[in-house]
Protein backbone atom coordinates (compact mmCIF):
# COMPACT_ATOMS: atom_id res chain seq x y z
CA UNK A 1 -28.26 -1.80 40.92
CA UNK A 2 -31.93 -0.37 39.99
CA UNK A 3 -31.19 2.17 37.01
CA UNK A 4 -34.58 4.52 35.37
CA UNK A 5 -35.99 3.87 32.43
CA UNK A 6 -34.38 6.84 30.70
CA UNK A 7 -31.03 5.55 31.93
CA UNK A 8 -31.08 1.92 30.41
CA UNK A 9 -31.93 3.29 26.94
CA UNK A 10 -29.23 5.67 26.97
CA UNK A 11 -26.89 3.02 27.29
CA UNK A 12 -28.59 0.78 24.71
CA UNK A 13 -28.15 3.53 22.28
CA UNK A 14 -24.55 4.24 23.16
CA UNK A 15 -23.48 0.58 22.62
CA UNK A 16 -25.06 0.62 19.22
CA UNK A 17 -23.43 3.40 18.08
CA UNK A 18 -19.69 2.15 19.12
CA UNK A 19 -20.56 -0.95 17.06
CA UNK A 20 -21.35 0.52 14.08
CA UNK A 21 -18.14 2.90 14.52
CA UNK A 22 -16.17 0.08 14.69
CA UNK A 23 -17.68 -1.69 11.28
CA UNK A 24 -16.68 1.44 9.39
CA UNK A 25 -13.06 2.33 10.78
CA UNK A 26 -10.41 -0.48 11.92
CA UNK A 27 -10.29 -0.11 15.65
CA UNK A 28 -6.85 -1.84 15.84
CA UNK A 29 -4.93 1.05 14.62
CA UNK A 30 -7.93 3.89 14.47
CA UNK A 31 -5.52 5.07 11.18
CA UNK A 32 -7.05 5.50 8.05
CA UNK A 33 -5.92 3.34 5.24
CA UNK A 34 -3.49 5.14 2.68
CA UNK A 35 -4.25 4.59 -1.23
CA UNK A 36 -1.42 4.35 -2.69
CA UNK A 37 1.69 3.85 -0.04
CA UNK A 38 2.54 0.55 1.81
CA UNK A 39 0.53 1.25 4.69
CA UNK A 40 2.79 0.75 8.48
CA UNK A 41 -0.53 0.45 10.66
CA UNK A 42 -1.83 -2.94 11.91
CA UNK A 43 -5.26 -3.94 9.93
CA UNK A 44 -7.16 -7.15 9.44
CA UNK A 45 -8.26 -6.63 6.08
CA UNK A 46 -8.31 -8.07 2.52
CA UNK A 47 -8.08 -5.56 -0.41
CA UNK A 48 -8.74 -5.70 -3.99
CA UNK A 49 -7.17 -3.91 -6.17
CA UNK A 50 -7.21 -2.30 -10.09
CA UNK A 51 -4.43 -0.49 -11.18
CA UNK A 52 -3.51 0.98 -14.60
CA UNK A 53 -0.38 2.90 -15.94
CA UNK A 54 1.62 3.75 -19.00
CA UNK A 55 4.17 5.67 -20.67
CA UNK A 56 5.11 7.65 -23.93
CA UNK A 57 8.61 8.45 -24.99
CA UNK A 58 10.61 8.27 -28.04
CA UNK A 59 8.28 6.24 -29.66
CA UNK A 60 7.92 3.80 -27.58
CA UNK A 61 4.69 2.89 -25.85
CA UNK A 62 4.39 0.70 -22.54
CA UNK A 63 1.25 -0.34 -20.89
CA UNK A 64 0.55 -2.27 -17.83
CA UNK A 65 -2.43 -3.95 -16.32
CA UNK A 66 -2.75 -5.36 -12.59
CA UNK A 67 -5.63 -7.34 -10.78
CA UNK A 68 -4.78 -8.45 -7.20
CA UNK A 69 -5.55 -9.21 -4.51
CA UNK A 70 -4.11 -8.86 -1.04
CA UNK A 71 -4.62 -10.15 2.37
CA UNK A 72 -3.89 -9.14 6.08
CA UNK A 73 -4.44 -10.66 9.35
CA UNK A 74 -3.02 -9.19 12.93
CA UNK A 75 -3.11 -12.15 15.47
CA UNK A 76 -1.66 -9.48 18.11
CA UNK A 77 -2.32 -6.00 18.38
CA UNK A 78 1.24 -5.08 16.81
CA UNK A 79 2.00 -7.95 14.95
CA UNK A 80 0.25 -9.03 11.31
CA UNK A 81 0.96 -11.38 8.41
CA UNK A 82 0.91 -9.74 4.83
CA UNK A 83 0.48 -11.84 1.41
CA UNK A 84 -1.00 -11.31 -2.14
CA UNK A 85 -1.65 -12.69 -5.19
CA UNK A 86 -2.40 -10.55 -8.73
CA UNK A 87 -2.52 -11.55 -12.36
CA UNK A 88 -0.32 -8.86 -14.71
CA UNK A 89 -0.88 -7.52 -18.58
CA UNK A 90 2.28 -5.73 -20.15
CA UNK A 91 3.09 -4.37 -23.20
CA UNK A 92 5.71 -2.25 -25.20
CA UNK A 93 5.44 -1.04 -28.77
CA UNK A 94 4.81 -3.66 -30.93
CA UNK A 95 5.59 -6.43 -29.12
CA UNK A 96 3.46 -9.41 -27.98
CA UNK A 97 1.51 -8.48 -24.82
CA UNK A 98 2.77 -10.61 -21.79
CA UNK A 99 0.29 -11.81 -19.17
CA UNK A 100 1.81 -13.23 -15.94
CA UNK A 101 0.82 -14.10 -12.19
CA UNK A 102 2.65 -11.85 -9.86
CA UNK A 103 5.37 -12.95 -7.53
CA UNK A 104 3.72 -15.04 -4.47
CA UNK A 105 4.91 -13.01 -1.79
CA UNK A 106 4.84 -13.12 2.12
CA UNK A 107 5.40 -10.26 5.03
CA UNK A 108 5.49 -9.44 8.59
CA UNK A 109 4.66 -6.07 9.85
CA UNK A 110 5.02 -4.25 13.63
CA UNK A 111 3.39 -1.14 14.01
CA UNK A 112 2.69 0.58 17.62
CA UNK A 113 0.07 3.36 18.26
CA UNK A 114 0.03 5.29 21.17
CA UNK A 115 -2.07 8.25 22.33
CA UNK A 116 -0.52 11.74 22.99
CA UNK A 117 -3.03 13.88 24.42
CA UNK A 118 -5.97 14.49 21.32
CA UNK A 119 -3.62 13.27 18.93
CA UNK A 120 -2.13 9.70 18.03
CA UNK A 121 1.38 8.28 17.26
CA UNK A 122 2.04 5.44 15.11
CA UNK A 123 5.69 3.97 14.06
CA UNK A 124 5.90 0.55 12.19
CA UNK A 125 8.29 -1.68 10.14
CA UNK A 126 8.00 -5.09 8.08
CA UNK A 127 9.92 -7.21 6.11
CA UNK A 128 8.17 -8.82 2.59
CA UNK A 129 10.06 -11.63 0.41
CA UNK A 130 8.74 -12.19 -3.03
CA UNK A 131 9.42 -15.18 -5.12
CA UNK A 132 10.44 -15.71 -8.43
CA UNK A 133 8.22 -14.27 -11.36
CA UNK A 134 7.35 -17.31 -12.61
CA UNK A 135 6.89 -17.53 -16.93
CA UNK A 136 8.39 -14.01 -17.25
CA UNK A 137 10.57 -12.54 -19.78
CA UNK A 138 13.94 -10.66 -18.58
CA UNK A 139 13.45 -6.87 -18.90
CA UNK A 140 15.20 -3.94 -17.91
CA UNK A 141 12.73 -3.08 -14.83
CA UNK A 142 13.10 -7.00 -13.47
CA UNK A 143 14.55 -10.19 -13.35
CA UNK A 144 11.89 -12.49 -13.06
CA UNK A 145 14.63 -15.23 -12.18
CA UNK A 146 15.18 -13.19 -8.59
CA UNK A 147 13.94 -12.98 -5.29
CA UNK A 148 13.17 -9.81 -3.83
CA UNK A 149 13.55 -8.63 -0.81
CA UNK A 150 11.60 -5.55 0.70
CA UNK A 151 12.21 -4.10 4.42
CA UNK A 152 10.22 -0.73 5.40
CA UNK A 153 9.59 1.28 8.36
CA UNK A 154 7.27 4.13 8.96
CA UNK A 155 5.39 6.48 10.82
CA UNK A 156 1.97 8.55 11.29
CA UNK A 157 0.69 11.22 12.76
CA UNK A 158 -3.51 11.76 13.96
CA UNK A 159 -5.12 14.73 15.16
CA UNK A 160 -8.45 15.23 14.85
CA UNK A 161 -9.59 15.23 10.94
CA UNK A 162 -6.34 15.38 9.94
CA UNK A 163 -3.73 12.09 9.38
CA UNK A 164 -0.48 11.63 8.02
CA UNK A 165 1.39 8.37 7.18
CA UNK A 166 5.09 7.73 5.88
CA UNK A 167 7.07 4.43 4.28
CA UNK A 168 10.73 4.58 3.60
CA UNK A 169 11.59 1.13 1.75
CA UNK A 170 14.14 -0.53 0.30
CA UNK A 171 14.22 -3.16 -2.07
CA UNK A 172 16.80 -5.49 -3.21
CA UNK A 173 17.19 -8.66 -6.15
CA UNK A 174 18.21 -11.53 -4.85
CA UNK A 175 19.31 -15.16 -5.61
CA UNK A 176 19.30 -18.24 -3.61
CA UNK A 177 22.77 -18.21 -2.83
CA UNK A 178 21.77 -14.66 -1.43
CA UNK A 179 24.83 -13.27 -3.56
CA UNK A 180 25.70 -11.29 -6.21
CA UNK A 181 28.40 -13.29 -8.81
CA UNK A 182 31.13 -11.65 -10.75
CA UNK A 183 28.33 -11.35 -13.68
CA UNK A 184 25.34 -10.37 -12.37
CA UNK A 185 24.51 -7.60 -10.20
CA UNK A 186 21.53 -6.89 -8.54
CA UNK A 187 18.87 -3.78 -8.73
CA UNK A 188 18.28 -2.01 -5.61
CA UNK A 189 16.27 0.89 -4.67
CA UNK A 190 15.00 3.31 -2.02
CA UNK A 191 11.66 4.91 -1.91
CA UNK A 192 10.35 6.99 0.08
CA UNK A 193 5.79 7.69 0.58
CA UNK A 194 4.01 10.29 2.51
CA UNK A 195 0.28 10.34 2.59
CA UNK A 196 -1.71 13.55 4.16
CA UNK A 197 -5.45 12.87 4.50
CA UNK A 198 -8.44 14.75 5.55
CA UNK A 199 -11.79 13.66 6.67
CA UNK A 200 -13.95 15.66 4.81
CA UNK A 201 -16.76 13.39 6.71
CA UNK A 202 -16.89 10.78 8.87
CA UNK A 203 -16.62 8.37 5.59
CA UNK A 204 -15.19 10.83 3.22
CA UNK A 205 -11.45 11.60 2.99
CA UNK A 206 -9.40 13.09 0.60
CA UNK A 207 -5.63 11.96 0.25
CA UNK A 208 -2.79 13.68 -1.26
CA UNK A 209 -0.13 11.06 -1.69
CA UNK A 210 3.45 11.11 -3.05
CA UNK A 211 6.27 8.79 -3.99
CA UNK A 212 10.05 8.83 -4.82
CA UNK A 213 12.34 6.31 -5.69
CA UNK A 214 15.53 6.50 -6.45
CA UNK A 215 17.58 3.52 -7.67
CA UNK A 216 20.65 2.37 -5.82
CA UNK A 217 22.88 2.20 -9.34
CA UNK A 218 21.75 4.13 -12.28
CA UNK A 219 23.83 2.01 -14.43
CA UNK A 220 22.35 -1.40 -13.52
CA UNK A 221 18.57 0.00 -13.11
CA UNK A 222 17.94 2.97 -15.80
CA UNK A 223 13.76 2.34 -15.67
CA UNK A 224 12.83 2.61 -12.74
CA UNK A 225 12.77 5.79 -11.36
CA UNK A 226 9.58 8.20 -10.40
CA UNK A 227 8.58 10.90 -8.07
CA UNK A 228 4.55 11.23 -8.39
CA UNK A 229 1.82 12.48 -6.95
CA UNK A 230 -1.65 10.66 -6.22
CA UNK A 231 -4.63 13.04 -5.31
CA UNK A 232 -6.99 10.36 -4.34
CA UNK A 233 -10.35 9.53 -2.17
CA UNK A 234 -11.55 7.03 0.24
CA UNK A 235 -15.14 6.70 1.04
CA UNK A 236 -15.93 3.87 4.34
CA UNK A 237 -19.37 2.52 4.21
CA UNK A 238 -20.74 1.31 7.67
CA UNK A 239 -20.85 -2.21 6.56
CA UNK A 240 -20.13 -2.59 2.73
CA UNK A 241 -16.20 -1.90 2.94
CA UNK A 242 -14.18 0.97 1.90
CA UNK A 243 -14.01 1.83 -2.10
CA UNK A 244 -11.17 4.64 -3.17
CA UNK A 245 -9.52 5.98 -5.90
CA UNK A 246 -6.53 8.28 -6.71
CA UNK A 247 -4.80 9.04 -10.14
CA UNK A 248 -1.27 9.42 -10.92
CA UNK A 249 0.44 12.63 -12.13
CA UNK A 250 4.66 12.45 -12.86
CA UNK A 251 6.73 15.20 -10.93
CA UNK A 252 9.62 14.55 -13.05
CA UNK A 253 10.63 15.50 -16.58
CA UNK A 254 9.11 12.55 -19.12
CA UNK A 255 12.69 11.50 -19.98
CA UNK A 256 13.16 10.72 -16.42
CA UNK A 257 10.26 9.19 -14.93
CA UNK A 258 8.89 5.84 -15.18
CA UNK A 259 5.34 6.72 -15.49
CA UNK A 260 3.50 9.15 -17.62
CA UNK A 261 -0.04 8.47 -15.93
CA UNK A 262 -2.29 6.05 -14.18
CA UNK A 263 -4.89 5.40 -12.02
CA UNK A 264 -5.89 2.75 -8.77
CA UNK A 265 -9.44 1.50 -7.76
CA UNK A 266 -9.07 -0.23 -4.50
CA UNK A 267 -11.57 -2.20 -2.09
CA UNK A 268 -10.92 -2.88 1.48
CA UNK A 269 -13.21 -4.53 3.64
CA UNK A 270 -11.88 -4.66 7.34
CA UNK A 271 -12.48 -7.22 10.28
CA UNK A 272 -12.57 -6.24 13.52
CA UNK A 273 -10.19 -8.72 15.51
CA UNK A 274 -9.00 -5.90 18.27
CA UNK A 275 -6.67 -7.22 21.10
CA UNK A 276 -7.17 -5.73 24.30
């Protein structure tokens, strides 16, 4: 069919412009990326990330370091294959700083979005199973002789400018034998993440994350619980990737959180492999 002039650029121009939407935001789950929480939306991405925290109390003084980096590939529209790697730098008081590779890890994830009138729906779940922590020292926080186990589900909520994301986990040590011996018990814990956004612009948004986690026995895991908060922001270039940062800020009294402060710089750079 014969179209005008004025009607062939038009469309030119309108193709252009969903391409270069699609560079910036990952069309396979058209939900924003969360900071700081284990995200339940399906993304082809890999992520780099800085992180930074330590604590005060008593005297003593710990410090921790984190590179990593972290991959993500959906082969179906609901269905995606999770690993990282990271290199770690810890140290307490006086003692010797430790610097170890991070547990090899591997994860599947589900996550569904459907439309409801102007807004969107998203629930998801995965499972992740880390190895040992190879050339680690026992402390009270780990066992680096342990597997760990990690099943999470979630949910999310889009309207307009305005997203919201959730992860309840839980986490579990582990051996090969897959149990626990008359001696040796292992650390559990639940934790629960919600993360409100905004789009202040189309490649601006401002997240206000939080996190709680409680361990399943106090008695067996006394270091690792925390209930922050992460004020954060995301900004998504059209073809350079997505650069963020948040802070962390402890809800708790000092004597019983895990954390006194810290602080993530994060890059994601997304491929678009949508399924239709």
């Amino acid at each position: 069919m014969l179209q005008a002039e004025g009607e062939t650029t038009t469309a030119v121009t309108a193709t252009t412009t969903t391409t270069t939407t699609a560079a910036a935001v990952p069309t396979s789950t058209k939900f924003a990326h969360p900071i700081q929480i284990e995200p339940v939306a399906i993304y082809t991405k890999v992520r780099v990330n800085a992180i930074y925290w330590d604590r005060k109390y008593l005297g003593a003084y710990e410090e921790n370091k984190n590179i990593n980096i972290e991959g993500e590939y959906a082969f179906t529209k609901s269905l995606s294959v999770t690993s990282s790697l990271g290199r770690n730098q810890y140290s307490f008081t006086d003692s010797e700083t430790e610097k170890t590779w991070d547990r090899w890890n591997a994860g599947l994830k589900y996550g569904k979005v459907w439309d409801n009138g102007t807004s969107q729906w998203l629930i998801g779940a995965g499972l992740r199973l880390y190895d040992r922590k190879r050339s680690a020292e026992l402390k009270e926080k780990e066992n680096p002789e342990l597997y760990l186990v990690r099943p999470n589900i979630g949910m999310g909520y889009k309207n307009g400018a305005f997203e919201i994301m959730t992860e309840l986990r839980f986490q579990t040590e582990t051996n090969s034998k897959l149990k626990e011996s008359n001696i040796q018990e292992f650390r559990r814990y639940y934790q629960f993440g919600i993360a409100p956004s905004y789009a202040v612009s189309p490649s601006l948004r401002v997240f206000t994350e939080l996190e709680y986690r409680e361990p399943f026995s106090k008695d067996i895991d006394t270091k690792t619980r925390f209930f922050n908060f992460y004020p954060g922001v995301s900004y998504a270039t059209e073809k350079a990737g997505t650069f963020s940062l948040s802070l962390l800020f402890p809800i708790l009294a000092k004597n019983e959180n895990a954390v006194d402060r810290g602080i993530r710089f994060s890059y994601i750079y997304f491929f678009d492999t949508t399924r239709e």
